[in-house]
Protein backbone atom coordinates (compact mmCIF):
# COMPACT_ATOMS: atom_id res chain seq x y z
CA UNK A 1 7.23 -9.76 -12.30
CA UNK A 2 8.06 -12.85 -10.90
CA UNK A 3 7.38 -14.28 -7.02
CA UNK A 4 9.50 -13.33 -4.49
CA UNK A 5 11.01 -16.30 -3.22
CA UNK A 6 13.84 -16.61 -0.44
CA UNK A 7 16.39 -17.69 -3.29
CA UNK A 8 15.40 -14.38 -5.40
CA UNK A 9 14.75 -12.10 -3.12
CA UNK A 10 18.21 -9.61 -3.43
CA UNK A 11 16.53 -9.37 -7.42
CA UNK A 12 13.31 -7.90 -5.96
CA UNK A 13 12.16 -4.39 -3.99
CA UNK A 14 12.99 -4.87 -0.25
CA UNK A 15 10.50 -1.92 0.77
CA UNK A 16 7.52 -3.30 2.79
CA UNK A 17 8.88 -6.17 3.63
CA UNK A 18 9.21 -7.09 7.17
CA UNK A 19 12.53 -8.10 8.52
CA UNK A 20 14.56 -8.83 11.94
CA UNK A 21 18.06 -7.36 11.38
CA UNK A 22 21.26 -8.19 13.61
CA UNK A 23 24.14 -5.62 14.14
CA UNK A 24 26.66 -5.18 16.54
CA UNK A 25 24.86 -7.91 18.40
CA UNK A 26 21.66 -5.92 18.69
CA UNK A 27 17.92 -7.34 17.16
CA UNK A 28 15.87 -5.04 15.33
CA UNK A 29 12.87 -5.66 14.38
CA UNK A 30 10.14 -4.17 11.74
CA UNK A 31 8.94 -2.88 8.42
CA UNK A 32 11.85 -1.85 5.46
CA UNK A 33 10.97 2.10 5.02
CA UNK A 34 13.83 2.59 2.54
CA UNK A 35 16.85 1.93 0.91
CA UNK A 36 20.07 3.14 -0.17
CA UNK A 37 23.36 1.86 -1.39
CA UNK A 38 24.74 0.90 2.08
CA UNK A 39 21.72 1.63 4.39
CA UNK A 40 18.50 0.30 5.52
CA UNK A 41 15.92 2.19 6.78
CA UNK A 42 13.90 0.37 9.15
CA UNK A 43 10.91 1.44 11.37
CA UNK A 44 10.82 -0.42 14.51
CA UNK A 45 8.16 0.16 17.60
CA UNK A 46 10.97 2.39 19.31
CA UNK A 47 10.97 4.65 15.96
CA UNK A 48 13.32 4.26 12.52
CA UNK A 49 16.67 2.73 12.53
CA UNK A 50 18.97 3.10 9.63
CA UNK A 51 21.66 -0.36 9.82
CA UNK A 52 24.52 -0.29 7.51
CA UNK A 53 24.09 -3.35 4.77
CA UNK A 54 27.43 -4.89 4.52
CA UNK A 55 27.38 -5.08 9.09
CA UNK A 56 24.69 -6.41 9.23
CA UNK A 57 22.47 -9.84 8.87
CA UNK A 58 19.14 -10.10 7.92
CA UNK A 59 15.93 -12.15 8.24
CA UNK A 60 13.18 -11.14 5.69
CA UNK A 61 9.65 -12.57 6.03
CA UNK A 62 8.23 -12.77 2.61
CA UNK A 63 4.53 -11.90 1.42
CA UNK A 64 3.56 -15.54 1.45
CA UNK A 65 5.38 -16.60 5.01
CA UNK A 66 8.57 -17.92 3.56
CA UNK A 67 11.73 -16.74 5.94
CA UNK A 68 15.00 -15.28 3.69
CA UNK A 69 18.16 -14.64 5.50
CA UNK A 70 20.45 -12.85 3.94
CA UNK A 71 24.45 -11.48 5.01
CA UNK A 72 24.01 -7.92 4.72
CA UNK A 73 27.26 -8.18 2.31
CA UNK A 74 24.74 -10.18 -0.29
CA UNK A 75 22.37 -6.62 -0.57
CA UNK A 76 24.95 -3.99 -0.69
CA UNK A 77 24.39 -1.77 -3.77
CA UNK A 78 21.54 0.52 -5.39
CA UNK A 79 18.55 -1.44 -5.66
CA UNK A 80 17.95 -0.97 -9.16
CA UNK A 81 21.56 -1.76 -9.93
CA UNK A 82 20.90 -4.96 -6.96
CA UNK A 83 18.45 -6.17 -9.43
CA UNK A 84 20.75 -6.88 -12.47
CA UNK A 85 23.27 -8.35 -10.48
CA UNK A 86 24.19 -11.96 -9.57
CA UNK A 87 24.10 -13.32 -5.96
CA UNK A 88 27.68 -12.35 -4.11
CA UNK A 89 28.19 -15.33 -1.59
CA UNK A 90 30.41 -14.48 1.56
C-alpha cells in the first residue's frame, strides 16, 4: 500500500488517525474509532462523538506529522467504495 499523504488520504483507512473536526461551529478533537457512510465516530476526552461527514470539516494529522484538511463533503461514502473513487471538490 502506498503512503498516506494529505493529497491521498480520502483513498486510504481513516481509523486511527487523529483528527480535529468542526460542526455546527463546535471543535472536536481525537482519535477516528469508526466509520460509516455518513458518520464519523470519534473518541474525544469527554467520550465518543459521532459527526455527520457531509456537515462537517476536518483536520487529519497523518502518521508522519503532515496536516490534511478535508470538507466533510470530500469523505462521504463507504470506505471501501471511498477508496475507488476520485476526489469530489466542493
Amino acid at each position: 500500500m502506498s503512503r498516506i499523504t494529505p493529497s491521498n488520504l480520502f483513498r486510504h483507512e481513516l481509523l486511527g488517525l487523529n483528527v480535529k473536526a468542526e460542526y455546527l461551529g463546535h471543535v472536536f478533537s481525537g482519535m477516528v474509532l469508526a466509520e460509516s457512510r455518513n458518520m464519523l465516530t470519534i473518541l474525544t476526552e469527554k467520550g465518543v462523538k459521532h459527526l455527520p461527514k457531509a456537515q462537517s470539516r476536518f483536520i487529519f494529522t497523518l502518521p508522519d506529522g503532515a496536516v490534511a484538511e478535508y470538507s466533510g463533503l470530500a469523505l462521504v461514502g463507504r470506505p471501501h467504495e471511498r477508496i475507488k473513487a476520485r476526489l469530489r471538490r466542493w
